[in-house]
PDB file of N, CA and C in Angstrom:
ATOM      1  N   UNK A   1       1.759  22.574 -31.545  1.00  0.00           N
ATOM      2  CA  UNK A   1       1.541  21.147 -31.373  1.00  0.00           C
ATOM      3  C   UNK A   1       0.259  20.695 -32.070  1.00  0.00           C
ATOM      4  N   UNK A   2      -0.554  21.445 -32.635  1.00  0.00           N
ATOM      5  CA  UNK A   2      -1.594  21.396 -33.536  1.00  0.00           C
ATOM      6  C   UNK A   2      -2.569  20.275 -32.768  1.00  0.00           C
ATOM      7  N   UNK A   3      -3.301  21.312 -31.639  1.00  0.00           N
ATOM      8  CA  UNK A   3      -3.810  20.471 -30.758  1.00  0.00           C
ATOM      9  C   UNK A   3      -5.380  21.338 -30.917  1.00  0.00           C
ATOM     10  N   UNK A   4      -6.424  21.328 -30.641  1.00  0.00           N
ATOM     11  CA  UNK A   4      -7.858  21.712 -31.024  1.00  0.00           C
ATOM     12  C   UNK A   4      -8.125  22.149 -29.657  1.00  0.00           C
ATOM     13  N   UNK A   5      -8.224  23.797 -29.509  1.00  0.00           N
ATOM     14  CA  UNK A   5      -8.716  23.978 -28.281  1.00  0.00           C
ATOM     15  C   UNK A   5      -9.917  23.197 -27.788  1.00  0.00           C
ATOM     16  N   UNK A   6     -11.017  23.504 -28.284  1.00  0.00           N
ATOM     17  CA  UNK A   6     -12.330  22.849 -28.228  1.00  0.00           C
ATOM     18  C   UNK A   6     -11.965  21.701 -27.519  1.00  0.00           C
ATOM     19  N   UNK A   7     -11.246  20.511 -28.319  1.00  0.00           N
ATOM     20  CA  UNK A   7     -10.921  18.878 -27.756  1.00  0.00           C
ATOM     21  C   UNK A   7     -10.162  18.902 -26.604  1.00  0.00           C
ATOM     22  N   UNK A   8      -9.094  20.121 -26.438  1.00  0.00           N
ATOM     23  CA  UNK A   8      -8.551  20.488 -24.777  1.00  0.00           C
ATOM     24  C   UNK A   8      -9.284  20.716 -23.692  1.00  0.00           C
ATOM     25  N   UNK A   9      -9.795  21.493 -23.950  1.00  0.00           N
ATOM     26  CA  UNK A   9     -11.128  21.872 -23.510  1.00  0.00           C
ATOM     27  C   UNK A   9     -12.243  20.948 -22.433  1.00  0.00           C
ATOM     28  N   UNK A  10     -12.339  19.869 -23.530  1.00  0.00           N
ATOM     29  CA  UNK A  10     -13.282  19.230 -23.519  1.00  0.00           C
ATOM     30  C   UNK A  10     -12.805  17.829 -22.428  1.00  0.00           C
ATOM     31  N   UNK A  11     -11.519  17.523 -22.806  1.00  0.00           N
ATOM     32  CA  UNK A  11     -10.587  16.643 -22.375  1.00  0.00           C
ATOM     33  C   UNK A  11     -10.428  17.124 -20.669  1.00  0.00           C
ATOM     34  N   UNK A  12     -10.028  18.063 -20.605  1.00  0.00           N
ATOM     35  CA  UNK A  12      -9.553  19.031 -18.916  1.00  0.00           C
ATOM     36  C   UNK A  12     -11.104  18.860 -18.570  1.00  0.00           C
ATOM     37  N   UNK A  13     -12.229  19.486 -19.000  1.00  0.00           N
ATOM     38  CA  UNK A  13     -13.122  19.580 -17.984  1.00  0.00           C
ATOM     39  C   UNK A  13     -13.816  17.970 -17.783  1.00  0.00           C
ATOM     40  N   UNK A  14     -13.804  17.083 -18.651  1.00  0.00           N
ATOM     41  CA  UNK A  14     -13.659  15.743 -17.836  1.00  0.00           C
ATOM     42  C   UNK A  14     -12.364  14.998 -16.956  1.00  0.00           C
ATOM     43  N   UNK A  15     -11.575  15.265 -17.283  1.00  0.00           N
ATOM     44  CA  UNK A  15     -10.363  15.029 -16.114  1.00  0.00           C
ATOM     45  C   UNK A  15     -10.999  15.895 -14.893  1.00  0.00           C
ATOM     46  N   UNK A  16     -11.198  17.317 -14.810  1.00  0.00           N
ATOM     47  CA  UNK A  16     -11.635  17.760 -13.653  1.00  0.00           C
ATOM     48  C   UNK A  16     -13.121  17.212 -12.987  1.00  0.00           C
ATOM     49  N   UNK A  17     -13.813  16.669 -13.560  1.00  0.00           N
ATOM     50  CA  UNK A  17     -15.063  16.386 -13.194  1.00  0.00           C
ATOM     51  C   UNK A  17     -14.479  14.686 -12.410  1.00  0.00           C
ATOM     52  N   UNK A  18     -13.689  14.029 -13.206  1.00  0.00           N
ATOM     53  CA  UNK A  18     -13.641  12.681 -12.154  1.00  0.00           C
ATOM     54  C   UNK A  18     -12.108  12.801 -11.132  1.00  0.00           C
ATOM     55  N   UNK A  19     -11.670  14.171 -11.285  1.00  0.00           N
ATOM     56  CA  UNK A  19     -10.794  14.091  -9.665  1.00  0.00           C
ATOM     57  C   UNK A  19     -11.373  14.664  -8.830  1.00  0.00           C
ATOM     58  N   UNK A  20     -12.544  15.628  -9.101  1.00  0.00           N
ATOM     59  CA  UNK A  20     -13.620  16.249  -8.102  1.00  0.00           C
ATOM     60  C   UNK A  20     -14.644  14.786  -7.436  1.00  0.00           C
ATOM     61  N   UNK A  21     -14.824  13.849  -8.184  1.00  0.00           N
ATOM     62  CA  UNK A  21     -15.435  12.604  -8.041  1.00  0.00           C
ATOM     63  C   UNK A  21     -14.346  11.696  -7.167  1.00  0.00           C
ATOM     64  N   UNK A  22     -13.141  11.999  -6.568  1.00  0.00           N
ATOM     65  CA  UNK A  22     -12.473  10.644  -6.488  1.00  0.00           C
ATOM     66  C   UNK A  22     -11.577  11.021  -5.455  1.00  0.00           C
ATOM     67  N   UNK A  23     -11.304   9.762  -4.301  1.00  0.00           N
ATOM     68  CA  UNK A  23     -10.864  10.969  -2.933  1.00  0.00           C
ATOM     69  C   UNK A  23      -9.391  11.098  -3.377  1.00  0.00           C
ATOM     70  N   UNK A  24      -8.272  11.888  -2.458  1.00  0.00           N
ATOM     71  CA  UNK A  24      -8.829  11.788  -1.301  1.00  0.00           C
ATOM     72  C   UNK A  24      -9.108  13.595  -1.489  1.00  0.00           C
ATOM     73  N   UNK A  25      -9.404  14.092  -2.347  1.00  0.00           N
ATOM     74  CA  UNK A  25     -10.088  15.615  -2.375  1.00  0.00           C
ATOM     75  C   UNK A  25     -11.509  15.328  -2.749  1.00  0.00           C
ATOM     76  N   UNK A  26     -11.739  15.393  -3.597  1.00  0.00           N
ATOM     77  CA  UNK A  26     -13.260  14.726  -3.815  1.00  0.00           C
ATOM     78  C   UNK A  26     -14.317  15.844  -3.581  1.00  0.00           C
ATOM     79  N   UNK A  27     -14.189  17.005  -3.883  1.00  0.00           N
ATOM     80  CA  UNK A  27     -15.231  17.679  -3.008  1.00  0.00           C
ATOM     81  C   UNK A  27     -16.773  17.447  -3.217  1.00  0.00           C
ATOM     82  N   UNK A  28     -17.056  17.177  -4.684  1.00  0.00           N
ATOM     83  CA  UNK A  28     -18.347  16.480  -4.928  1.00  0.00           C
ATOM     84  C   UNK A  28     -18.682  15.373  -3.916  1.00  0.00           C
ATOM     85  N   UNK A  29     -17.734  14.554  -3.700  1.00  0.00           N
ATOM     86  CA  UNK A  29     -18.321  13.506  -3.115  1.00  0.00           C
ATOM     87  C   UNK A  29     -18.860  13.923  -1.494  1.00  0.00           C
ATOM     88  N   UNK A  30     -17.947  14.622  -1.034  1.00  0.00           N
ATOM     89  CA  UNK A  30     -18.554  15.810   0.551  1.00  0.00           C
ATOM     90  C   UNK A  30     -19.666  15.999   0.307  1.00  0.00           C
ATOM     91  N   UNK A  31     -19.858  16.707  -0.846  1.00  0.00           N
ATOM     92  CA  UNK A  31     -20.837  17.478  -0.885  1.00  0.00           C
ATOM     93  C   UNK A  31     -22.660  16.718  -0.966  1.00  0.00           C
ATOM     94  N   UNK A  32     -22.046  15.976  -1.937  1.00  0.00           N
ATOM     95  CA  UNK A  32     -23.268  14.725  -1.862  1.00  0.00           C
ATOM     96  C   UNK A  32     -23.685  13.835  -0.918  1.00  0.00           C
ATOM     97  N   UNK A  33     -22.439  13.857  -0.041  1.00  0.00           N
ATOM     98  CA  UNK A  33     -22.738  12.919   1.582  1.00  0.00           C
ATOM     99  C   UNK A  33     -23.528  13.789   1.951  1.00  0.00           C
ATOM    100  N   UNK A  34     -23.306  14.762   2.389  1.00  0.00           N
ATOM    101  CA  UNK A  34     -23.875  15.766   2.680  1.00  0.00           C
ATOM    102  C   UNK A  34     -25.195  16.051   2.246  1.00  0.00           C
ATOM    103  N   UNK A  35     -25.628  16.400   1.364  1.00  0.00           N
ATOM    104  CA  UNK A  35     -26.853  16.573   0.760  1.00  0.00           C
ATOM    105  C   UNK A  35     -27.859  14.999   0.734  1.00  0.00           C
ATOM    106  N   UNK A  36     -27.384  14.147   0.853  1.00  0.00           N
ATOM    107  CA  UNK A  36     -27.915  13.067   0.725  1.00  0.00           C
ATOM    108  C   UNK A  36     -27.857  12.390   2.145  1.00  0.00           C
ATOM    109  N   UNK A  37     -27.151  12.904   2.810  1.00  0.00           N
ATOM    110  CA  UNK A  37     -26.871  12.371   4.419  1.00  0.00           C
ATOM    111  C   UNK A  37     -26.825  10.450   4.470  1.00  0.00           C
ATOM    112  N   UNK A  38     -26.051  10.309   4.216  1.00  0.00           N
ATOM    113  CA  UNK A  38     -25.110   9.123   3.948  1.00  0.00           C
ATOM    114  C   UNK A  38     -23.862   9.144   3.967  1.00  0.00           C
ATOM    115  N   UNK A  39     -23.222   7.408   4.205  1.00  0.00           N
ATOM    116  CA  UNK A  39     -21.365   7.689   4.079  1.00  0.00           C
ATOM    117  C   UNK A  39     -20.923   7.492   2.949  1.00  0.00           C
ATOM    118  N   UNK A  40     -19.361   7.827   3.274  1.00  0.00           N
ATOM    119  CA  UNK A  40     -19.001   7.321   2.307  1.00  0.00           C
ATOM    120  C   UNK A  40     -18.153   6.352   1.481  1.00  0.00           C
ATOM    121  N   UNK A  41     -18.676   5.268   2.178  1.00  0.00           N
ATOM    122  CA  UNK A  41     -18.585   4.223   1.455  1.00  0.00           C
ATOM    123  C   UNK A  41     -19.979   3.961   0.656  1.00  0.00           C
ATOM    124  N   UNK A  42     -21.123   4.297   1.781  1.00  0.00           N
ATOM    125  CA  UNK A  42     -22.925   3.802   0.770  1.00  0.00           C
ATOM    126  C   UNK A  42     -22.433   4.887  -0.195  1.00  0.00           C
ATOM    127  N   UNK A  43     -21.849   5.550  -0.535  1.00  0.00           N
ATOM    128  CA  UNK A  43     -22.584   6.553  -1.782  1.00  0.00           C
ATOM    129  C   UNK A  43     -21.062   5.799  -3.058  1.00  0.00           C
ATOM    130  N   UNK A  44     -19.837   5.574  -2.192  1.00  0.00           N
ATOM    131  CA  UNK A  44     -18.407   5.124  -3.333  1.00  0.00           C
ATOM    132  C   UNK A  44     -19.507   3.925  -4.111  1.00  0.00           C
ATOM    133  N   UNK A  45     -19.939   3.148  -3.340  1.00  0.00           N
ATOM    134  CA  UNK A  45     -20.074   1.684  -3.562  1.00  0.00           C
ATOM    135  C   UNK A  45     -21.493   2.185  -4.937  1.00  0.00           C
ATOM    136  N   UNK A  46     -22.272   2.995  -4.612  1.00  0.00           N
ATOM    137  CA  UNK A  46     -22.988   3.531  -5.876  1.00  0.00           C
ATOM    138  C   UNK A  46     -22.472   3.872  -7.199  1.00  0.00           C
ATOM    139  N   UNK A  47     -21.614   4.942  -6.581  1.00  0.00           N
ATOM    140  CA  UNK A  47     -20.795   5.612  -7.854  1.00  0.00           C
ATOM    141  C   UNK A  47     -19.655   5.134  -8.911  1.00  0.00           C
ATOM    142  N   UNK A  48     -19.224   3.701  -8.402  1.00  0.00           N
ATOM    143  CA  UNK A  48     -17.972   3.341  -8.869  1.00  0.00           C
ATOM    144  C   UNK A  48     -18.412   2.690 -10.512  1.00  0.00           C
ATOM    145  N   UNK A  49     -20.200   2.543 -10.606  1.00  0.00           N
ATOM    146  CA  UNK A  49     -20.270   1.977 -12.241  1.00  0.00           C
ATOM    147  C   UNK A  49     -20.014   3.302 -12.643  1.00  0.00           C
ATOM    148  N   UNK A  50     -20.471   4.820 -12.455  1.00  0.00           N
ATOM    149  CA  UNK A  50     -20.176   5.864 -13.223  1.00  0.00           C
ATOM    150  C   UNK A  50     -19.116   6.394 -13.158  1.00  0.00           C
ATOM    151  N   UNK A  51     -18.004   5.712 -12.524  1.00  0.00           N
ATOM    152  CA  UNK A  51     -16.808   6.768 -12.549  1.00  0.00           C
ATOM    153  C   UNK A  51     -15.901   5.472 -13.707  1.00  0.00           C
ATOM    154  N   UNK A  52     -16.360   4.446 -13.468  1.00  0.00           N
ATOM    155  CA  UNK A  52     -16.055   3.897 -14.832  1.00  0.00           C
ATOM    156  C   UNK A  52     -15.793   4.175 -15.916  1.00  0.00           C
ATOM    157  N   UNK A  53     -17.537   4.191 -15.765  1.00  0.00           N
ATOM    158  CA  UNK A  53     -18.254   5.253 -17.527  1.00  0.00           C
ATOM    159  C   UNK A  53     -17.464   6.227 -17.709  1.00  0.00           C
ATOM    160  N   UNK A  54     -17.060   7.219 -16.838  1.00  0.00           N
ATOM    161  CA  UNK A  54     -16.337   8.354 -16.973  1.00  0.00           C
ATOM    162  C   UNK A  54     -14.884   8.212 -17.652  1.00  0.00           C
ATOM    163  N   UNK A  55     -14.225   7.492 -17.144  1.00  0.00           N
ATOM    164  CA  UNK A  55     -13.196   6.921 -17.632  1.00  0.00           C
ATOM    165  C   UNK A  55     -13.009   6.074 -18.837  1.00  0.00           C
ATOM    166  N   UNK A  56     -13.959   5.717 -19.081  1.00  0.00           N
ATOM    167  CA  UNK A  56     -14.364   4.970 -20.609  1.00  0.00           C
ATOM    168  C   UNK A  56     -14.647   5.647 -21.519  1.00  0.00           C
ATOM    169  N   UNK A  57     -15.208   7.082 -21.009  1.00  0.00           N
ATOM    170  CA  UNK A  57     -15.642   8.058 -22.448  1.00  0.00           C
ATOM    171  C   UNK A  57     -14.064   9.299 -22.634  1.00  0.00           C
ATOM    172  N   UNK A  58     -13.394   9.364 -21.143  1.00  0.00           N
ATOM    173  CA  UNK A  58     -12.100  10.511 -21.266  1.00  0.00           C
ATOM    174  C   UNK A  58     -11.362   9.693 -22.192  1.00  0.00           C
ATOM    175  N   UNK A  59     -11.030   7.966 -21.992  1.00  0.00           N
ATOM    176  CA  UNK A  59     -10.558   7.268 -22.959  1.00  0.00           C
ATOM    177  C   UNK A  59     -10.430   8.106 -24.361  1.00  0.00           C
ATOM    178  N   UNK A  60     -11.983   7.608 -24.649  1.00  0.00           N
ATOM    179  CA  UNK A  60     -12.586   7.685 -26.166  1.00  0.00           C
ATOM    180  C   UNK A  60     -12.413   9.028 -26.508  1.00  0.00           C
ATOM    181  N   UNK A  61     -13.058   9.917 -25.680  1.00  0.00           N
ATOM    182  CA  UNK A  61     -12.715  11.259 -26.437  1.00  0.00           C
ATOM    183  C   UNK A  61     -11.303  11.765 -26.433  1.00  0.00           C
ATOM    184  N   UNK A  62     -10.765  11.301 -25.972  1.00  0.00           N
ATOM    185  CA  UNK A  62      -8.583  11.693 -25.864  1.00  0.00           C
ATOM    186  C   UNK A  62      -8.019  11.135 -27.306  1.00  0.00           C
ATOM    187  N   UNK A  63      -8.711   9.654 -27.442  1.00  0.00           N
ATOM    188  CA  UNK A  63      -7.988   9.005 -28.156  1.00  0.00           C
ATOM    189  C   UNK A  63      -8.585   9.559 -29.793  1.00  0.00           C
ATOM    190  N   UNK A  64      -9.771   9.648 -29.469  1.00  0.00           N
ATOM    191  CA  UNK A  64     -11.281   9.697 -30.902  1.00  0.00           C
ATOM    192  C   UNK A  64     -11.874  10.996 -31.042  1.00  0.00           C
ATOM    193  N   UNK A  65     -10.715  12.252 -31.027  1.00  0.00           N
ATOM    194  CA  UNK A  65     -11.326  13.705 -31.251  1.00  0.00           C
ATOM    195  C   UNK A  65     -12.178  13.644 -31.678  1.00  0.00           C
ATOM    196  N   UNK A  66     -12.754  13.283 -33.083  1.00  0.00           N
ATOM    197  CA  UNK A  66     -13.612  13.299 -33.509  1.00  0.00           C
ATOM    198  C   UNK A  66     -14.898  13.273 -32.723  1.00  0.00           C
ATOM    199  N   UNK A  67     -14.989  12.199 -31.850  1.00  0.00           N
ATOM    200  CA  UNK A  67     -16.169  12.559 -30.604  1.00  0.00           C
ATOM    201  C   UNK A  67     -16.627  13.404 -30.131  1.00  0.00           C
ATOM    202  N   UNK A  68     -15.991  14.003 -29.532  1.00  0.00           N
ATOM    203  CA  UNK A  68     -15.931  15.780 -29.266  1.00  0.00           C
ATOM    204  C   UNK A  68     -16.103  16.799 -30.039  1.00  0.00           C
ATOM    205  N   UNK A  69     -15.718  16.715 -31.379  1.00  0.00           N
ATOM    206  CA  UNK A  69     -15.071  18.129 -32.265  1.00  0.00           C
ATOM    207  C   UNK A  69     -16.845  17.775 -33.270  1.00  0.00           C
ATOM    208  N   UNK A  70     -17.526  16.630 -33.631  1.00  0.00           N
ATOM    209  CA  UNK A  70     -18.337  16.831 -34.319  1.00  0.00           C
ATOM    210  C   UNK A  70     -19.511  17.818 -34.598  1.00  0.00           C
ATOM    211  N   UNK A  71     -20.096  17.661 -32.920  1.00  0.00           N
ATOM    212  CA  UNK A  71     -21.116  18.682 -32.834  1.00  0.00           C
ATOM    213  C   UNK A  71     -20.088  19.963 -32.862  1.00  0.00           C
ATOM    214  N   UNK A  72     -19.492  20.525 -32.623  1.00  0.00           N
ATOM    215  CA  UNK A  72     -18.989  22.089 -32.330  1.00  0.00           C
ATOM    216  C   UNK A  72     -19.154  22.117 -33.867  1.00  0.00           C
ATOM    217  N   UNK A  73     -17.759  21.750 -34.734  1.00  0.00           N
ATOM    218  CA  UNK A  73     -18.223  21.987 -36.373  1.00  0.00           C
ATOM    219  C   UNK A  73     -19.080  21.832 -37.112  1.00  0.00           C
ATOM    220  N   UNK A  74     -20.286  21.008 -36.179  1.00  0.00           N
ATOM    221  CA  UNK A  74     -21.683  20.824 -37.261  1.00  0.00           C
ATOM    222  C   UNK A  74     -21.918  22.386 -36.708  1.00  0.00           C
ATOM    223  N   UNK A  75     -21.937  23.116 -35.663  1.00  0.00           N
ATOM    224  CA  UNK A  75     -22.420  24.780 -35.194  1.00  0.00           C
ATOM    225  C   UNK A  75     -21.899  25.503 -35.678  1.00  0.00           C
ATOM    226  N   UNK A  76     -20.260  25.634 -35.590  1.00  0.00           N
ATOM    227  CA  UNK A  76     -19.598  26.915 -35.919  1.00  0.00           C
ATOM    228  C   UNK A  76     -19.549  27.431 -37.237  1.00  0.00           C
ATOM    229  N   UNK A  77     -18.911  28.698 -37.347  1.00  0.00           N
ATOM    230  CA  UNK A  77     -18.880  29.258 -38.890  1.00  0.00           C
ATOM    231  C   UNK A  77     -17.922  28.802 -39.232  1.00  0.00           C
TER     232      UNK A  77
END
């Protein structure tokens, strides 16, 4: 399917980072009530400009490999 591990890669571990962010599993978000001892609604009502952002860049990098793949090929051999 001539798909770029790297951009798979890259794609999955932001999908996993905002369903760990988002209930009703969420375990980040436990975890930060927790550590921050607050609910959770005070901590949703914080987080909802960055889970935005999050969703605005899985956009861009899904759609705009290039985003992703630049730095690795400016490194690799």
């Amino acid at each position: 399917m001539h798909v770029d591990l790297v951009h798979f890669g890259i794609v999955l571990l932001v999908n996993l980072v905002i369903g760990q962010l988002t209930p009703p599993v969420g375990v980040l978000l436990f975890v930060s009530m927790t550590i921050a001892k607050v609910s959770l609604n005070a901590l949703l009502r914080e987080l909802w400009p960055f889970l935005i952002g999050l969703v605005v860049a899985l956009g861009l990098i899904t759609y705009l490999p290039g985003l992703s793949l630049t730095l690795p090929k400016l490194l690799g051999p």
